[in-house]
N, C-alpha and C. Protein backbone atom coordinates (compact mmCIF):
# COMPACT_ATOMS: atom_id res chain seq x y z
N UNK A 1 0.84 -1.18 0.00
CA UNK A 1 0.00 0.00 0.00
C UNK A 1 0.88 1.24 0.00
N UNK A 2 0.65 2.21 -0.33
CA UNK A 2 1.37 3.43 -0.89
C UNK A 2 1.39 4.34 0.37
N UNK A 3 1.99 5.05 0.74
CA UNK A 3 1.82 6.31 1.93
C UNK A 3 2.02 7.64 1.41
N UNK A 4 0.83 8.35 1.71
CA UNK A 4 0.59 9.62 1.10
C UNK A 4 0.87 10.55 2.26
N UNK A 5 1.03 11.72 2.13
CA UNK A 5 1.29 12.68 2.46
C UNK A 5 -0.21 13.25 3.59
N UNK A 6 -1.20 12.80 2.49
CA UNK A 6 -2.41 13.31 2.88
C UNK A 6 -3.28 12.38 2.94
N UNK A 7 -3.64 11.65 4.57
CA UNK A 7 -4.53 10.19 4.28
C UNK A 7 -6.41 10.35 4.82
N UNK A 8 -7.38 10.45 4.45
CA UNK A 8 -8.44 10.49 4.40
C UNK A 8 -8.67 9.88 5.92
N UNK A 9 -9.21 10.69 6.97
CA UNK A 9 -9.59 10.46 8.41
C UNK A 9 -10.51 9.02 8.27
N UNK A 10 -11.38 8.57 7.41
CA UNK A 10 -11.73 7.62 7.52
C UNK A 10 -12.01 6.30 6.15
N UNK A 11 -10.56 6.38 6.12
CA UNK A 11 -9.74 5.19 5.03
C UNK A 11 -10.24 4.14 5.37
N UNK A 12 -9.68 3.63 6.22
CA UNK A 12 -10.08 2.38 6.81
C UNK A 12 -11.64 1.77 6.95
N UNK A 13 -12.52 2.96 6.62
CA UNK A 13 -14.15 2.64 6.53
C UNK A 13 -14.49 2.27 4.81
N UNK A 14 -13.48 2.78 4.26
CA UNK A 14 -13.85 2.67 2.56
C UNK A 14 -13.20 1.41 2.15
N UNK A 15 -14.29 1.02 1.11
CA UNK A 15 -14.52 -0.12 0.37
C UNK A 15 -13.38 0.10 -0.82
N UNK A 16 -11.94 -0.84 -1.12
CA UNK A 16 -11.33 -0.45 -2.28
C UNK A 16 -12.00 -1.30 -3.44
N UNK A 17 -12.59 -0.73 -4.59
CA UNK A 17 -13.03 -1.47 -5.40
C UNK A 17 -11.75 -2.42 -6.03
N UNK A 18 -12.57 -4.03 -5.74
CA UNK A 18 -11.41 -4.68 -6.77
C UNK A 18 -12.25 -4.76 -8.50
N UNK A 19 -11.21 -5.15 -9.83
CA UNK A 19 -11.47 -5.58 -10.64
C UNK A 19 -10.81 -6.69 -11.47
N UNK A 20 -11.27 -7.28 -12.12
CA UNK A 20 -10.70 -8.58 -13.10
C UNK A 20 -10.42 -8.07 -14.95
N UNK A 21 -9.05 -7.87 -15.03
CA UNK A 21 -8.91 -7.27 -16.48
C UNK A 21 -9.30 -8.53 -17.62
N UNK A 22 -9.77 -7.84 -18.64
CA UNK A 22 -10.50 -8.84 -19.55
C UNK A 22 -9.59 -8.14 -20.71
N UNK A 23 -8.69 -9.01 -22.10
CA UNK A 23 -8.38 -8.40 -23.20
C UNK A 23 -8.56 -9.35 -23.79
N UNK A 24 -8.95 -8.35 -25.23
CA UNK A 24 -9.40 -9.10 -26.39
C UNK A 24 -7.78 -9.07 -27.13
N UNK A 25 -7.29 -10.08 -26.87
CA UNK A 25 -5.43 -9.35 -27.79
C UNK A 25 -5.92 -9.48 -29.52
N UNK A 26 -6.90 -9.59 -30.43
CA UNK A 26 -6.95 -9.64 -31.54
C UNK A 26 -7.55 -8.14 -32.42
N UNK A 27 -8.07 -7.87 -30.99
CA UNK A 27 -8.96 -6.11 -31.38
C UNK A 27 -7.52 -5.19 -31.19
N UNK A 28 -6.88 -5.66 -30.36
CA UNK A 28 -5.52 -4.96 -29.81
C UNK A 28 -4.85 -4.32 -31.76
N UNK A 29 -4.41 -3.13 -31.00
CA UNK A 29 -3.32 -2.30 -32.72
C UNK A 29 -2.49 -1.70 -31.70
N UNK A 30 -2.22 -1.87 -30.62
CA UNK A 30 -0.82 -1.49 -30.09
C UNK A 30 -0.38 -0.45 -29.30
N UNK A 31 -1.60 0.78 -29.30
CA UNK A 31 -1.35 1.38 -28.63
C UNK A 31 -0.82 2.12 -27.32
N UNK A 32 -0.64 1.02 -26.58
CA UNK A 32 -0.29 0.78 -25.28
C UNK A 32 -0.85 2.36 -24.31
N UNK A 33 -1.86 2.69 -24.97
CA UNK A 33 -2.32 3.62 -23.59
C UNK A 33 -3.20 3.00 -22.67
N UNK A 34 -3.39 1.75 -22.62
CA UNK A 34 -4.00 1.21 -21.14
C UNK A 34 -2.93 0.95 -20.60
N UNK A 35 -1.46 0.65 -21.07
CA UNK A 35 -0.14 0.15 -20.30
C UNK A 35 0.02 1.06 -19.26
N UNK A 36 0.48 2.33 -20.50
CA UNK A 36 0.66 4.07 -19.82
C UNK A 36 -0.30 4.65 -18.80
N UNK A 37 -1.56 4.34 -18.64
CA UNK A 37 -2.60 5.16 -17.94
C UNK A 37 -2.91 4.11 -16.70
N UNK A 38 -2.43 3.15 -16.68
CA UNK A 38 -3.04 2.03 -15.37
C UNK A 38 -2.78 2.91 -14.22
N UNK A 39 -3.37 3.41 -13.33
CA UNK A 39 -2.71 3.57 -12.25
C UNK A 39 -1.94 3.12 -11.43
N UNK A 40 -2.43 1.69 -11.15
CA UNK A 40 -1.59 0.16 -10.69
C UNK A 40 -1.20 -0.23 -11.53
N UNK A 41 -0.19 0.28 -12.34
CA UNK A 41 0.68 -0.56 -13.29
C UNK A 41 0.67 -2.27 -13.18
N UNK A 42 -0.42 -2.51 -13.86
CA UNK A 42 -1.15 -4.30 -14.01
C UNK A 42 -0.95 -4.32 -14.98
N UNK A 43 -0.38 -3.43 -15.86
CA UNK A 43 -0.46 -4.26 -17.73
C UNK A 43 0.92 -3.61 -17.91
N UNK A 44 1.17 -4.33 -19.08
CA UNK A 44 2.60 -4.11 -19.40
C UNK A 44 2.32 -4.92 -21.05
N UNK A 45 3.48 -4.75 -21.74
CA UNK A 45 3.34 -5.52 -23.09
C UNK A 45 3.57 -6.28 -23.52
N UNK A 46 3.11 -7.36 -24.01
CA UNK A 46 3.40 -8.28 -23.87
C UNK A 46 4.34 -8.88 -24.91
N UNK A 47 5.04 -10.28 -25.04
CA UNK A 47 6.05 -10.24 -26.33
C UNK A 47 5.80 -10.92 -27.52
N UNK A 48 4.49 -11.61 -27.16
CA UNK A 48 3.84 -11.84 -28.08
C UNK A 48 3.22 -10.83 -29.00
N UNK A 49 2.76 -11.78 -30.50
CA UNK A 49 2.27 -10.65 -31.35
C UNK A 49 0.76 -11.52 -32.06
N UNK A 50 -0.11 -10.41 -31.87
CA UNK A 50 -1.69 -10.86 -32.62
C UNK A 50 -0.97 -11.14 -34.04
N UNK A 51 -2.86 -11.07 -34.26
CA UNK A 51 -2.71 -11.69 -36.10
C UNK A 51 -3.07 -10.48 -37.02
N UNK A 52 -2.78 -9.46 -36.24
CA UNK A 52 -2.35 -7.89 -36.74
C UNK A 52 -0.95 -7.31 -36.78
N UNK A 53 0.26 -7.92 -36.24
CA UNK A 53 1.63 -7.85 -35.90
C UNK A 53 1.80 -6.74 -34.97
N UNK A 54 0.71 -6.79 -34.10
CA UNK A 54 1.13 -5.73 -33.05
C UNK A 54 1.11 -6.52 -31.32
N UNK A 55 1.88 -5.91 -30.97
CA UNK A 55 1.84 -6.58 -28.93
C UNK A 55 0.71 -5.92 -28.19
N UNK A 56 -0.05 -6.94 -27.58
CA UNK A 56 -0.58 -6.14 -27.22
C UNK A 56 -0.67 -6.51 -25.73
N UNK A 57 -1.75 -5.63 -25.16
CA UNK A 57 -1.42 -5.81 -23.47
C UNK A 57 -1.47 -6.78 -22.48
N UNK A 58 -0.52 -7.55 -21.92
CA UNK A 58 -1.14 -8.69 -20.70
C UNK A 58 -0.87 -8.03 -19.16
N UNK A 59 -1.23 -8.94 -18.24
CA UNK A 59 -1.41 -8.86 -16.87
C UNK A 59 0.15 -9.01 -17.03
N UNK A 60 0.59 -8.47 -15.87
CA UNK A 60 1.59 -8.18 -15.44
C UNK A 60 1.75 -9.54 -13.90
N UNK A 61 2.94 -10.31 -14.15
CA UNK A 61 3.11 -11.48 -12.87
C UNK A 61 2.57 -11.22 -11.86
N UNK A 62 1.58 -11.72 -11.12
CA UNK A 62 1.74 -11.25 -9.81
C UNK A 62 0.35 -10.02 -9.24
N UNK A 63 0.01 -9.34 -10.42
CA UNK A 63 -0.41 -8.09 -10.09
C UNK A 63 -2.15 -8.43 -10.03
N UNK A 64 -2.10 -9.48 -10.84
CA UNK A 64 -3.27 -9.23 -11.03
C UNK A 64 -4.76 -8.88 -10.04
N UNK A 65 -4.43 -9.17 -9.05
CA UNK A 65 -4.88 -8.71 -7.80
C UNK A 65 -5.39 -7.31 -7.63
N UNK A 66 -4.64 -6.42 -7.90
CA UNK A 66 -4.21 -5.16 -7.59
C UNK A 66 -5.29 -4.28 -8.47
N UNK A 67 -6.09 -4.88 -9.58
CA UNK A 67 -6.37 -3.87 -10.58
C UNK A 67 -7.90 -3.77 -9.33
N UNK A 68 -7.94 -1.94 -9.29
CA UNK A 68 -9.37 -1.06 -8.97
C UNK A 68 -10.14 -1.12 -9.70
N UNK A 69 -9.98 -1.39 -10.38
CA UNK A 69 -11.64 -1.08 -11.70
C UNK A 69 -11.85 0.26 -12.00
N UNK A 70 -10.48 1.03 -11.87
CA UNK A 70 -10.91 2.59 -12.37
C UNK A 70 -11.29 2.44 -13.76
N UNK A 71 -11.26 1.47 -14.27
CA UNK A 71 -12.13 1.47 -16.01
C UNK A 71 -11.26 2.29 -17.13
N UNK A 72 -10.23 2.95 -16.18
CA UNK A 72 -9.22 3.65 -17.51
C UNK A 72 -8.60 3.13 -18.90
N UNK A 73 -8.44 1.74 -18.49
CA UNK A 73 -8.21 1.23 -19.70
C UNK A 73 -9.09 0.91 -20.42
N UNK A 74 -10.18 0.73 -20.28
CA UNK A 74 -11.16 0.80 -21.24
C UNK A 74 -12.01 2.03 -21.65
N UNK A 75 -11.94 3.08 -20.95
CA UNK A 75 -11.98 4.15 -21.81
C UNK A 75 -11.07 4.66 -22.51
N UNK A 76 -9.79 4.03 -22.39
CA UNK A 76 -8.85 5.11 -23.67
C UNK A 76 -8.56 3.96 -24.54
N UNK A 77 -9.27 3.19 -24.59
CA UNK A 77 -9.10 2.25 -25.66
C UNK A 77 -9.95 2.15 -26.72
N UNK A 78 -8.87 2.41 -27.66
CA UNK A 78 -10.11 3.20 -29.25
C UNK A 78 -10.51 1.72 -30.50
N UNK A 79 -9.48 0.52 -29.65
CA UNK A 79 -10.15 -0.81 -30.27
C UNK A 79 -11.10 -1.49 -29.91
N UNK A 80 -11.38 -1.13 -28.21
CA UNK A 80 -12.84 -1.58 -27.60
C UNK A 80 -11.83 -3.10 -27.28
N UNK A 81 -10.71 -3.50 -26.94
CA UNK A 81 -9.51 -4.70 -26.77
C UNK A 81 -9.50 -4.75 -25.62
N UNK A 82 -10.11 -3.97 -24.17
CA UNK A 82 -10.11 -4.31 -23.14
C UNK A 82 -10.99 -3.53 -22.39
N UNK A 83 -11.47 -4.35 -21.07
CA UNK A 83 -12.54 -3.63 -20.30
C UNK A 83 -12.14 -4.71 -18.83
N UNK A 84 -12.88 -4.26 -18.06
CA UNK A 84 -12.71 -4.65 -16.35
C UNK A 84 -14.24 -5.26 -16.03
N UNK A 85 -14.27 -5.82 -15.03
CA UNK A 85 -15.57 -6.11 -14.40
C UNK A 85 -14.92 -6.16 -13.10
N UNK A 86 -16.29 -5.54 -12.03
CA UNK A 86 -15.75 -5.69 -11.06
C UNK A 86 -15.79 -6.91 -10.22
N UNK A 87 -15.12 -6.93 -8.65
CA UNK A 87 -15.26 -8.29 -8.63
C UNK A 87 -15.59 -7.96 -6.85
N UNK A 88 -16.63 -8.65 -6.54
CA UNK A 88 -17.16 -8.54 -4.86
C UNK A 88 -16.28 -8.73 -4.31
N UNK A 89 -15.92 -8.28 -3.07
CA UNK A 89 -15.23 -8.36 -1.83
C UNK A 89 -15.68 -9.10 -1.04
């Protein structure tokens, strides 16, 4: 967990949303702005290549845990190649 400067008097009462990353790697063209924009750096690129010759994004070892469901990667994704669902606590 991260230590901020400035921590919310009642943190410990809030719910952290978890989520489960879903990619389509064939819609994938490479862009890697879900890589760039994760907040929890959970994706990274992968070294494989679709049947477009581009890499596109996987879970990162380990992390997969970690993703919030801020949904960022699926809003800046202009192939519609990935989206989140969330997942109960």
């Amino acid at each position: 967990m991260r230590v901020f400067a400035r921590t919310p008097i009642d943190l410990a009462e809030q719910r952290v949303p978890r989520g489960r990353v879903y990619l389509i790697p064939e819609r994938c063209k490479g862009c890697k702005l879900c890589v760039v924009l994760c907040p929890r750096k959970v994706l990274q690129e992968s070294r494989e290549i679709n049947a477009k010759g581009y890499h596109f994004p996987e879970i990162v070892q380990g992390k997969g845990e970690e993703c919030v469901h801020c949904e960022f990667c699926a809003m800046v994704c202009p192939e519609f190649a990935i989206f989140t669902l969330e997942v109960p606590t």
